[in-house]
C-alpha atoms as a PDB file:
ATOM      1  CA  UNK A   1      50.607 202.511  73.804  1.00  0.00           C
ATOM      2  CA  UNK A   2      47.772 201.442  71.422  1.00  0.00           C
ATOM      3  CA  UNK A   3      47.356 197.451  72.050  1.00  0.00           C
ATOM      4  CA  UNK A   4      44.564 196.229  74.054  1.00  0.00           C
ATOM      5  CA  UNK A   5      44.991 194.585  77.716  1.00  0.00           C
ATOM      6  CA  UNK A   6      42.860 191.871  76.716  1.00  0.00           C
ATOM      7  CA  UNK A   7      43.059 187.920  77.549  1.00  0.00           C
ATOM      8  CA  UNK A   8      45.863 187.070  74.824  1.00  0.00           C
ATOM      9  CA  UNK A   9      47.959 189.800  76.504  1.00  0.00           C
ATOM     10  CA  UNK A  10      51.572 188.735  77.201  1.00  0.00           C
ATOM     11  CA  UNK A  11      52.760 189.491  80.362  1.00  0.00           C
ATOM     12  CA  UNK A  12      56.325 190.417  81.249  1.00  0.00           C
ATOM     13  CA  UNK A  13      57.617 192.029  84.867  1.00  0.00           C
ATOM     14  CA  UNK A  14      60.388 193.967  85.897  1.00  0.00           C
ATOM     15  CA  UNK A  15      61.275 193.204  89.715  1.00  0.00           C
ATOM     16  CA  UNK A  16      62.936 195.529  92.107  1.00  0.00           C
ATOM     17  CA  UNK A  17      63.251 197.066  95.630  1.00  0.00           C
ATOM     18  CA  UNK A  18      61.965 199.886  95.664  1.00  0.00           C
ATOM     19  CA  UNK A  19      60.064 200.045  92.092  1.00  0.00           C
ATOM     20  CA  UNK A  20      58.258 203.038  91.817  1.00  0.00           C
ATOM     21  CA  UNK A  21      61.467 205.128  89.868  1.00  0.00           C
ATOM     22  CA  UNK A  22      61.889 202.697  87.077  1.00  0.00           C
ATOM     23  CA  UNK A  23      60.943 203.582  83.402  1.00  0.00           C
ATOM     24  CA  UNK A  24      60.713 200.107  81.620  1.00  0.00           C
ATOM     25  CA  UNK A  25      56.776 199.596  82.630  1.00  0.00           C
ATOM     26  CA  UNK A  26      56.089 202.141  79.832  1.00  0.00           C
ATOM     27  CA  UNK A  27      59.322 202.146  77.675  1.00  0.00           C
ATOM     28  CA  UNK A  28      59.128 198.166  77.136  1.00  0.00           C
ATOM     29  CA  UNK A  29      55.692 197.995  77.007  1.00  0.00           C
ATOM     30  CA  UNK A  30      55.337 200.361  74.348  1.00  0.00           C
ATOM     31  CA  UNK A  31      58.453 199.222  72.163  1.00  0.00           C
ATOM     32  CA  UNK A  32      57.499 195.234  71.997  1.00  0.00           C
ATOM     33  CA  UNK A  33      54.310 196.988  70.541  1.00  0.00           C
ATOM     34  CA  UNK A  34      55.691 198.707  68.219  1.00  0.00           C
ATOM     35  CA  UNK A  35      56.883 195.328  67.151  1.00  0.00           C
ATOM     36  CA  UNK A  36      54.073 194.103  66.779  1.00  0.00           C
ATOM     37  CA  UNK A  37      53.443 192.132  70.410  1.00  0.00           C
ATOM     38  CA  UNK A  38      50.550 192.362  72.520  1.00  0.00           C
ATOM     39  CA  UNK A  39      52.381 192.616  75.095  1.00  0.00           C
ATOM     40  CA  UNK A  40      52.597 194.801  78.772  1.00  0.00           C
ATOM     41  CA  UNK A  41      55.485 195.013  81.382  1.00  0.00           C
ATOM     42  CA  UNK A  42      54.408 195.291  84.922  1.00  0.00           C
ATOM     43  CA  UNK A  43      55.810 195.677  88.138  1.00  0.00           C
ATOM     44  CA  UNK A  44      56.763 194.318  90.525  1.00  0.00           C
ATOM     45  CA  UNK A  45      57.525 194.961  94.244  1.00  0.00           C
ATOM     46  CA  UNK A  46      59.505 192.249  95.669  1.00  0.00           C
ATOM     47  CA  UNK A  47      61.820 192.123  99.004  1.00  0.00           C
ATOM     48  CA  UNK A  48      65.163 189.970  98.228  1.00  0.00           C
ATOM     49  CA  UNK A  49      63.773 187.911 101.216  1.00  0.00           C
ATOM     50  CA  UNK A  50      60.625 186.596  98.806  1.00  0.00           C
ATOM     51  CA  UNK A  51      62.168 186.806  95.089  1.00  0.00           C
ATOM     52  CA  UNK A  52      62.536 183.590  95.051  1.00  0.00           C
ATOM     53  CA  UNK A  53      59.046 182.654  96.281  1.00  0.00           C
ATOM     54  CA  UNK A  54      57.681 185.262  93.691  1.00  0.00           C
ATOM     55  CA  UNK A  55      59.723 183.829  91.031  1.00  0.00           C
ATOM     56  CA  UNK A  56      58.338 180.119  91.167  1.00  0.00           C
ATOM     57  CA  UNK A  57      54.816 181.995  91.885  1.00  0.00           C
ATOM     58  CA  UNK A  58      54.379 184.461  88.496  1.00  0.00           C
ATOM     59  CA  UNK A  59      56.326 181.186  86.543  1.00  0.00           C
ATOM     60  CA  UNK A  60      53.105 179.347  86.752  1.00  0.00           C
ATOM     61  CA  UNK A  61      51.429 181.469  84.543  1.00  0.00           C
ATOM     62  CA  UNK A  62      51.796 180.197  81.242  1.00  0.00           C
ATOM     63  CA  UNK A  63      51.547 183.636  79.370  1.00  0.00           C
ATOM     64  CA  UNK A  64      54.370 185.194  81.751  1.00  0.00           C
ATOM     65  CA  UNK A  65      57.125 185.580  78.823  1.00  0.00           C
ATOM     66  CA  UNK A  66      59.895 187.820  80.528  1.00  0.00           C
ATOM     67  CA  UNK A  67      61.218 189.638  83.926  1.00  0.00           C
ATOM     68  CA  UNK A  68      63.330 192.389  83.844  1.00  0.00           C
ATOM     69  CA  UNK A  69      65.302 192.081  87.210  1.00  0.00           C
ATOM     70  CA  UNK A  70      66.511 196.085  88.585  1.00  0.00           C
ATOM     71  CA  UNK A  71      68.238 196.968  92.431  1.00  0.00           C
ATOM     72  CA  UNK A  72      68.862 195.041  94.254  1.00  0.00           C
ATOM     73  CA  UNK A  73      68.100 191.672  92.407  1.00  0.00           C
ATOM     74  CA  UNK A  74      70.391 191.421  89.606  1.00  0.00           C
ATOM     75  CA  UNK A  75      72.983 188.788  91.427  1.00  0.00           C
ATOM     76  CA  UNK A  76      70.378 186.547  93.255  1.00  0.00           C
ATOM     77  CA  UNK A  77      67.954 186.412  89.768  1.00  0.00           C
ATOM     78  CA  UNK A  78      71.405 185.121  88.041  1.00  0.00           C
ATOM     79  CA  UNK A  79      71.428 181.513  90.508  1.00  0.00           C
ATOM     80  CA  UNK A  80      67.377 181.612  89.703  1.00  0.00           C
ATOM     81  CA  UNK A  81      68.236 181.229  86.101  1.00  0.00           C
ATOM     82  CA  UNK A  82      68.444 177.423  84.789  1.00  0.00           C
ATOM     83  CA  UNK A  83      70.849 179.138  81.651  1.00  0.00           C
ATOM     84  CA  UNK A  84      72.635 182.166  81.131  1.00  0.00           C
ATOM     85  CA  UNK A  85      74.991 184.041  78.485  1.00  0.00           C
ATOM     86  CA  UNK A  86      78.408 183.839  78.807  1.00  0.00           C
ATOM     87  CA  UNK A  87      78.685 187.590  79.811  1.00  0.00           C
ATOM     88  CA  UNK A  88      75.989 187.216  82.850  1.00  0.00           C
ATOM     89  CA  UNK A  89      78.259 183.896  83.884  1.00  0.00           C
ATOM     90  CA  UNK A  90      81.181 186.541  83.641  1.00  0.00           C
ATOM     91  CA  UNK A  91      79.322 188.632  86.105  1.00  0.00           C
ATOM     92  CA  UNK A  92      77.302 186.253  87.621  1.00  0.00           C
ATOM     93  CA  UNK A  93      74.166 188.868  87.411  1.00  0.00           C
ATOM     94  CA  UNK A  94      71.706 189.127  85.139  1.00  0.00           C
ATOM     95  CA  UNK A  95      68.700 192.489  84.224  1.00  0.00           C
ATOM     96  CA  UNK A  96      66.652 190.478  81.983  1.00  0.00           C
ATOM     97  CA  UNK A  97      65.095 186.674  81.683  1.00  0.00           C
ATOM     98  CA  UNK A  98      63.061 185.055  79.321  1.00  0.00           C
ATOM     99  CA  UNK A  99      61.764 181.573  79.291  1.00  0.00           C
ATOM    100  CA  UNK A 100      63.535 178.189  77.997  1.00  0.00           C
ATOM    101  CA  UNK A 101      61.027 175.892  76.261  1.00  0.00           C
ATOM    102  CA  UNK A 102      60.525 173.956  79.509  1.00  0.00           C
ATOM    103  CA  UNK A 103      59.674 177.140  81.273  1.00  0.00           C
ATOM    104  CA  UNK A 104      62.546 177.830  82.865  1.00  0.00           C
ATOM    105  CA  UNK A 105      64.604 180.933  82.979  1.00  0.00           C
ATOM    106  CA  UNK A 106      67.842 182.330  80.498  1.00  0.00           C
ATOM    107  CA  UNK A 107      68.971 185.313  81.545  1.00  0.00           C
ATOM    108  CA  UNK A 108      71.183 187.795  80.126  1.00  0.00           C
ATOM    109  CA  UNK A 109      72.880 191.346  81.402  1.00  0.00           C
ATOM    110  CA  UNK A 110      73.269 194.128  79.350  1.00  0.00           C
ATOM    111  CA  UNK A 111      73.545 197.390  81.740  1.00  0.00           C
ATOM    112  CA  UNK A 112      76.900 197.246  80.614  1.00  0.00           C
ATOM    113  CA  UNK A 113      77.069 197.499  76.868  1.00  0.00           C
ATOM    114  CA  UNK A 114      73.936 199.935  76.663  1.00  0.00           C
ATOM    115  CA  UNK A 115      75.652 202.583  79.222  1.00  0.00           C
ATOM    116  CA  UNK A 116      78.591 202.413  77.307  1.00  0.00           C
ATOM    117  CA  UNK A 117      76.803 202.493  73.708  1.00  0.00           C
ATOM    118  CA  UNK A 118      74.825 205.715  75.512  1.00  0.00           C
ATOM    119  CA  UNK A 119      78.363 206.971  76.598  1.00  0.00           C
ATOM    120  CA  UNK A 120      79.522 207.010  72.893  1.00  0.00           C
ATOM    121  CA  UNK A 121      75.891 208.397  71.888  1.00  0.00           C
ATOM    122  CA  UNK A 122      76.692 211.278  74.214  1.00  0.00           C
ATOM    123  CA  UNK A 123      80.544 211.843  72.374  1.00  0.00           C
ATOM    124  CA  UNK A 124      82.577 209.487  74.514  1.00  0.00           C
ATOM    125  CA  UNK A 125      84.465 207.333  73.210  1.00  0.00           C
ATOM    126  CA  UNK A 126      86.205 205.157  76.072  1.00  0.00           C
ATOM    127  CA  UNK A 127      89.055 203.295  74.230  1.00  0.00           C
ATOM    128  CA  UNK A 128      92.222 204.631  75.196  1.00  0.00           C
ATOM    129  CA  UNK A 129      90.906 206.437  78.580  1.00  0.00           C
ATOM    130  CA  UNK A 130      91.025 206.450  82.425  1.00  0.00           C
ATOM    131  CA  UNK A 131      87.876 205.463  83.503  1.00  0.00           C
ATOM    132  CA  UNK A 132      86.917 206.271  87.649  1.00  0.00           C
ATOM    133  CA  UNK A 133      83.263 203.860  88.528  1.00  0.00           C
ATOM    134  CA  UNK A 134      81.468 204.294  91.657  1.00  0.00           C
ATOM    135  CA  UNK A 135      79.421 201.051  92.133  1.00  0.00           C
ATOM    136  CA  UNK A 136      80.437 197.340  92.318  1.00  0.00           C
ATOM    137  CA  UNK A 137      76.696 196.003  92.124  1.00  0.00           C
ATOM    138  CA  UNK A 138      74.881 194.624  89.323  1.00  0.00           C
ATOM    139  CA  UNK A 139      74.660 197.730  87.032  1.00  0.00           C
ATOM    140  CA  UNK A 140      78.088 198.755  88.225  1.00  0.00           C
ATOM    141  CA  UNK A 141      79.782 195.143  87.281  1.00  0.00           C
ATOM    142  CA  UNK A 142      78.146 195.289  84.002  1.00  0.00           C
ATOM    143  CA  UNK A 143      79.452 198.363  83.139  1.00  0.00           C
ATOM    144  CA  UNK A 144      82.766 198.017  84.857  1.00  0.00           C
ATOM    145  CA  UNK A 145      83.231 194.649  82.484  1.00  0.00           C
ATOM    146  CA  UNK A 146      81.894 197.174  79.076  1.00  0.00           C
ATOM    147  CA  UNK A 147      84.421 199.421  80.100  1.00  0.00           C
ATOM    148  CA  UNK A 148      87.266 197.221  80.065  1.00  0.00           C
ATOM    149  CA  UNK A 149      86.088 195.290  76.698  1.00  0.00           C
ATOM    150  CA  UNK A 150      85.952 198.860  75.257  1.00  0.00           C
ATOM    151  CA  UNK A 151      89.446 199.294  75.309  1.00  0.00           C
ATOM    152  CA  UNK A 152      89.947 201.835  78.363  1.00  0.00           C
ATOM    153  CA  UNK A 153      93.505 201.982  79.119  1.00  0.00           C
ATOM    154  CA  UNK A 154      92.915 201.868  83.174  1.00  0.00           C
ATOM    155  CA  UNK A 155      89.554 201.189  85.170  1.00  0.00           C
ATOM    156  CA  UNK A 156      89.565 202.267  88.945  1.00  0.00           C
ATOM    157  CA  UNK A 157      85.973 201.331  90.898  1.00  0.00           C
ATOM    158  CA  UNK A 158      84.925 202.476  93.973  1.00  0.00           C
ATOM    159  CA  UNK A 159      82.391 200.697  96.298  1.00  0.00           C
ATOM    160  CA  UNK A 160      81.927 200.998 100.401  1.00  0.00           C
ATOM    161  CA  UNK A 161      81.531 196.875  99.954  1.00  0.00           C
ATOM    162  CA  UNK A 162      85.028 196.262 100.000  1.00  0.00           C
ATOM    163  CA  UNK A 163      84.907 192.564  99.294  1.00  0.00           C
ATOM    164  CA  UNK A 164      82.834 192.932  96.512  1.00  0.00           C
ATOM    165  CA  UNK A 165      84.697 195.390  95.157  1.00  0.00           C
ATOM    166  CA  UNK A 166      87.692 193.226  95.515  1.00  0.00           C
ATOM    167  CA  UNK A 167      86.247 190.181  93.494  1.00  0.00           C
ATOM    168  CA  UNK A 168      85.310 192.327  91.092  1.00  0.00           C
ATOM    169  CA  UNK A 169      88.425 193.964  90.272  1.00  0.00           C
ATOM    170  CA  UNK A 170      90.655 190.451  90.449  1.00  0.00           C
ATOM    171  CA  UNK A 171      87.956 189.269  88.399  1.00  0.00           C
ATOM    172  CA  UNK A 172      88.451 191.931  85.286  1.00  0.00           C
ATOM    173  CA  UNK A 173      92.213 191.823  85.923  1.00  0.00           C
ATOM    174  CA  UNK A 174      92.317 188.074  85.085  1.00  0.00           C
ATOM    175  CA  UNK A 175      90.520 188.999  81.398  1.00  0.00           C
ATOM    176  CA  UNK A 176      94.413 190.550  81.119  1.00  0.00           C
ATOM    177  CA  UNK A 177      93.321 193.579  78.912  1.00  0.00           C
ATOM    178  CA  UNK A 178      94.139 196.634  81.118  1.00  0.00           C
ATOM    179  CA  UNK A 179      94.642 197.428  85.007  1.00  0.00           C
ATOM    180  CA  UNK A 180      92.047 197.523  86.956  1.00  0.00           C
ATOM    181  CA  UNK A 181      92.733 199.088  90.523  1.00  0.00           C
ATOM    182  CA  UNK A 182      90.789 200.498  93.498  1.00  0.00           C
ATOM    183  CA  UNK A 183      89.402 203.729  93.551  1.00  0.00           C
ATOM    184  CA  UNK A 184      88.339 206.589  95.789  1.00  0.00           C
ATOM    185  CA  UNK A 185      85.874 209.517  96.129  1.00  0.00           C
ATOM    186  CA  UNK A 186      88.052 211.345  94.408  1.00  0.00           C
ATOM    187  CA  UNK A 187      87.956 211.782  90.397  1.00  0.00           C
ATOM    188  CA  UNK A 188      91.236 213.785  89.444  1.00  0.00           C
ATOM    189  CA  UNK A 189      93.187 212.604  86.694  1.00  0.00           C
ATOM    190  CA  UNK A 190      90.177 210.518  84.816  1.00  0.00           C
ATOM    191  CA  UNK A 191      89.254 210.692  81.703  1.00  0.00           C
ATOM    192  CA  UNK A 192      85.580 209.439  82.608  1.00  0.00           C
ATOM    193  CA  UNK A 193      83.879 209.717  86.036  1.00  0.00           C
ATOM    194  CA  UNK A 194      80.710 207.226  86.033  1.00  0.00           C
ATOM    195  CA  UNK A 195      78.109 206.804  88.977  1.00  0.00           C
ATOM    196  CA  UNK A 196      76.383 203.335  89.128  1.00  0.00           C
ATOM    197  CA  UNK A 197      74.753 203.162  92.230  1.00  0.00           C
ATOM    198  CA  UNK A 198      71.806 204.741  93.647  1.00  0.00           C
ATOM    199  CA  UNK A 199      73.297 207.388  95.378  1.00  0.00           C
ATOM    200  CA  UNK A 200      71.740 210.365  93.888  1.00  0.00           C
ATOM    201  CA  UNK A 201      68.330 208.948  93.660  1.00  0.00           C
ATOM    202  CA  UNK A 202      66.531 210.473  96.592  1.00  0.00           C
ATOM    203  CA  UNK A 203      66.410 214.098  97.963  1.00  0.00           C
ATOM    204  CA  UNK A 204      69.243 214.147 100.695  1.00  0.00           C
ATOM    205  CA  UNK A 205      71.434 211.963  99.143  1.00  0.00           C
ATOM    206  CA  UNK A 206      74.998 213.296  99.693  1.00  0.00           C
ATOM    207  CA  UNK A 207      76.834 213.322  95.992  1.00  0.00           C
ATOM    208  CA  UNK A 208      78.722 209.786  95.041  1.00  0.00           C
ATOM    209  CA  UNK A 209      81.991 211.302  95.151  1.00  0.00           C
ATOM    210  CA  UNK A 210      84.102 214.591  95.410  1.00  0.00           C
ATOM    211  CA  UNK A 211      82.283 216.704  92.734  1.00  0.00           C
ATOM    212  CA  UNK A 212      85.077 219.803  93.892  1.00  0.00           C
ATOM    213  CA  UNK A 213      87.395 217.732  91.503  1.00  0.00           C
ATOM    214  CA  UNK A 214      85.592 217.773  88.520  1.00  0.00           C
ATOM    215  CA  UNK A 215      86.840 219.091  85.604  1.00  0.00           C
ATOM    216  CA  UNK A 216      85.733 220.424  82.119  1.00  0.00           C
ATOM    217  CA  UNK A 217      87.705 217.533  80.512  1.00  0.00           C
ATOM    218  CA  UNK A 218      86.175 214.986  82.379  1.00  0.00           C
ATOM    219  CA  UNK A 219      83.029 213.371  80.821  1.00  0.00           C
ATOM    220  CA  UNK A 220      80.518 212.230  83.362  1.00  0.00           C
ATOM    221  CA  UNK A 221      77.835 209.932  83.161  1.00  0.00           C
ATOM    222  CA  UNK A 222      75.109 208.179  85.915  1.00  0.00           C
ATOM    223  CA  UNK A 223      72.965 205.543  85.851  1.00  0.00           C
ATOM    224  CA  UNK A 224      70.150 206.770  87.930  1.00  0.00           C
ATOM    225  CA  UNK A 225      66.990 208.030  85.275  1.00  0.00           C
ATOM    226  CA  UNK A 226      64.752 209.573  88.150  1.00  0.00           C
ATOM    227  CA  UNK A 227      65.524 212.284  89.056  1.00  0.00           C
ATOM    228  CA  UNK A 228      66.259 212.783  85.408  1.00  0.00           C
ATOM    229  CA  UNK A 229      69.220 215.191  86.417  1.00  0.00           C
ATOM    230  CA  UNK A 230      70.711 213.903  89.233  1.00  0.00           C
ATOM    231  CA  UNK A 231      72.741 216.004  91.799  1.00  0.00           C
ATOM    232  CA  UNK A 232      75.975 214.308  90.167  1.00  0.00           C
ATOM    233  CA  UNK A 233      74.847 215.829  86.479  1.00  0.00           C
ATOM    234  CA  UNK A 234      73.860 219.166  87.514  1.00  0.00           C
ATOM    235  CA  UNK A 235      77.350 219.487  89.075  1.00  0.00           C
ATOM    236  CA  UNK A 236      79.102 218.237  86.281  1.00  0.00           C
ATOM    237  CA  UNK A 237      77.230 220.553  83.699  1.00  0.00           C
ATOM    238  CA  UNK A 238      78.083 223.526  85.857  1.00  0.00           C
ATOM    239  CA  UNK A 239      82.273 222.477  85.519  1.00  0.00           C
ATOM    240  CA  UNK A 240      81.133 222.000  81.584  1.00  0.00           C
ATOM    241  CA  UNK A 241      81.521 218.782  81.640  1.00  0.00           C
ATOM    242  CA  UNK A 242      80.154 216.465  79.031  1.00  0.00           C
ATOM    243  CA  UNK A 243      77.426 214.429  80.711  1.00  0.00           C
ATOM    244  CA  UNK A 244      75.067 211.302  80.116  1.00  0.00           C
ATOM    245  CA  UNK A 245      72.195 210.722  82.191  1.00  0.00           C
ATOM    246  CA  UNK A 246      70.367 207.295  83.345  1.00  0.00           C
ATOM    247  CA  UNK A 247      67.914 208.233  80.553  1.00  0.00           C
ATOM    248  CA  UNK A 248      70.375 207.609  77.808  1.00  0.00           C
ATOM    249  CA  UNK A 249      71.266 204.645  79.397  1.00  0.00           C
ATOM    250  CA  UNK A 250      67.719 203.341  79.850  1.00  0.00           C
ATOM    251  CA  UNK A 251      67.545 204.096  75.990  1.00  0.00           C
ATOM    252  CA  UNK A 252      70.291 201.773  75.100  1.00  0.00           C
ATOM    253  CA  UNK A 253      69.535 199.039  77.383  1.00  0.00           C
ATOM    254  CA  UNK A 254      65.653 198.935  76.742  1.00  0.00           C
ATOM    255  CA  UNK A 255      66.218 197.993  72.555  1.00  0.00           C
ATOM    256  CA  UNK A 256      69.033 195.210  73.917  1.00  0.00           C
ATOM    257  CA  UNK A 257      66.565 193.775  76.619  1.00  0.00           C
ATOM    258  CA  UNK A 258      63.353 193.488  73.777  1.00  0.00           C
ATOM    259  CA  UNK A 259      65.952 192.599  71.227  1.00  0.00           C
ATOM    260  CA  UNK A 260      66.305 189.540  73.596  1.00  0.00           C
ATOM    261  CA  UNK A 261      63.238 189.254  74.997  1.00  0.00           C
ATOM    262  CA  UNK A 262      61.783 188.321  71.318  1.00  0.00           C
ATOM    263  CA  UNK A 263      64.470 186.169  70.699  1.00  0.00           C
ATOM    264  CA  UNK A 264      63.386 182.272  70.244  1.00  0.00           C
END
């Protein structure tokens, strides 16, 4: 990164609980330079119990532009925006926000179609497949509604929060374009095993689901970018599967969220 911090410096934030993994400080930062934006993403540590607080705080500055909104914020930054996309309505979540010209918030979500754009990056195309997704949260209902607009032939999720996993799937099945059921642990007979929650993310963690079942066949992907190869990936590589990694996602979903955060 080769622009200045200097008083005309834009400021955008990406909020989260915990913070310290995420990528986009540097990644956005340095591609709204490239474009030509003195501009810096910093960020944020924020407890769900504040956001809202913080949110009506850092909106008083006049040269705060956008937030990027990560774990576990994504739902609750969605009923802080005044307007939204018709796809973050769909989900009722949002991952990034820029301002209106009255200074309120428009939010948008687009975990979904940059993991599945990285998906077919990584030789996976999901038309026509069985698609297994552990996570019902923000990243995980993003992705879950990619999936189904992508033409998989069945989509079976998995979350411990049975309720919201629940309204999620009656939610895609009313869109009428392919089953959607409830999953397990267990990935046999898919096409496409995907992780979307954070399971994976620290040392300990035990695996997101039964990684005995994997097979060569299976493609498997995860959302989680540090550590860059979770425990889910390294297990899938060793059964030869064909894997994508929260990195590839993070790829994908960092040109959609400058794309829009430049957008006037």
């Amino acid at each position: 990164m080769s622009e200045p911090l200097n008083g005309a410096t834009r400021v955008h934030y990406i909020v989260g609980d915990p913070i310290a993994q995420v990528k986009s400080p540097a990644g956005v930062s340095q591609a709204l330079q490239q474009r030509g934006h003195n501009a810096y993403v910093m960020p944020a540590h924020v407890a769900p119990a504040q956001l809202a607080a913080w949110l009506a705080g850092v909106s008083l500055a006049q040269n705060v532009d956008g937030v990027i909104v990560t774990v576990p914020h994504k739902f609750a930054c969605f009923e802080l925006c005044s307007t939204t996309s018709e796809r973050a309505r769909f989900l009722h979540a949002v991952n990034t926000m820029r301002r209106n010209p009255d200074g309120s918030w428009h939010g948008d979500m687009f975990d979904g179609l940059g993991f599945v754009s990285a998906m077919q990056d990584n030789g996976c195309q999901p038309a026509g497949k069985k698609a297994l997704l552990v996570g019902a949260g923000g990243a995980g209902s993003a992705i879950a509604h990619a999936l189904v607009v992508a033409g998989v032939s069945q989509l079976a999720i998995f979350d411990a929060d049975v309720a919201r996993r629940t309204t999620l799937i009656n939610r895609l099945n009313g869109l009428g374009r392919c089953p959607v059921i409830h999953g397990s642990a267990d990935p046999t007979g898919y096409d496409i095993v995907l992780n979307a929650t954070p399971v994976g993310m620290r040392a300990g963690d035990p695996y997101p689901l039964d990684v005995e079942k994997l097979s060569a066949a299976m493609f498997v992907g995860c959302v989680i970018t540090a550590p860059a190869i979770t425990p889910l990936i390294a297990a899938a590589r060793a059964q030869g599967c064909q894997t994508m990694t929260g990195a590839h996602m993070f790829g994908r979903v960092r040109d959609l969220m400058v794309d829009f955060l430049l957008e006037r």
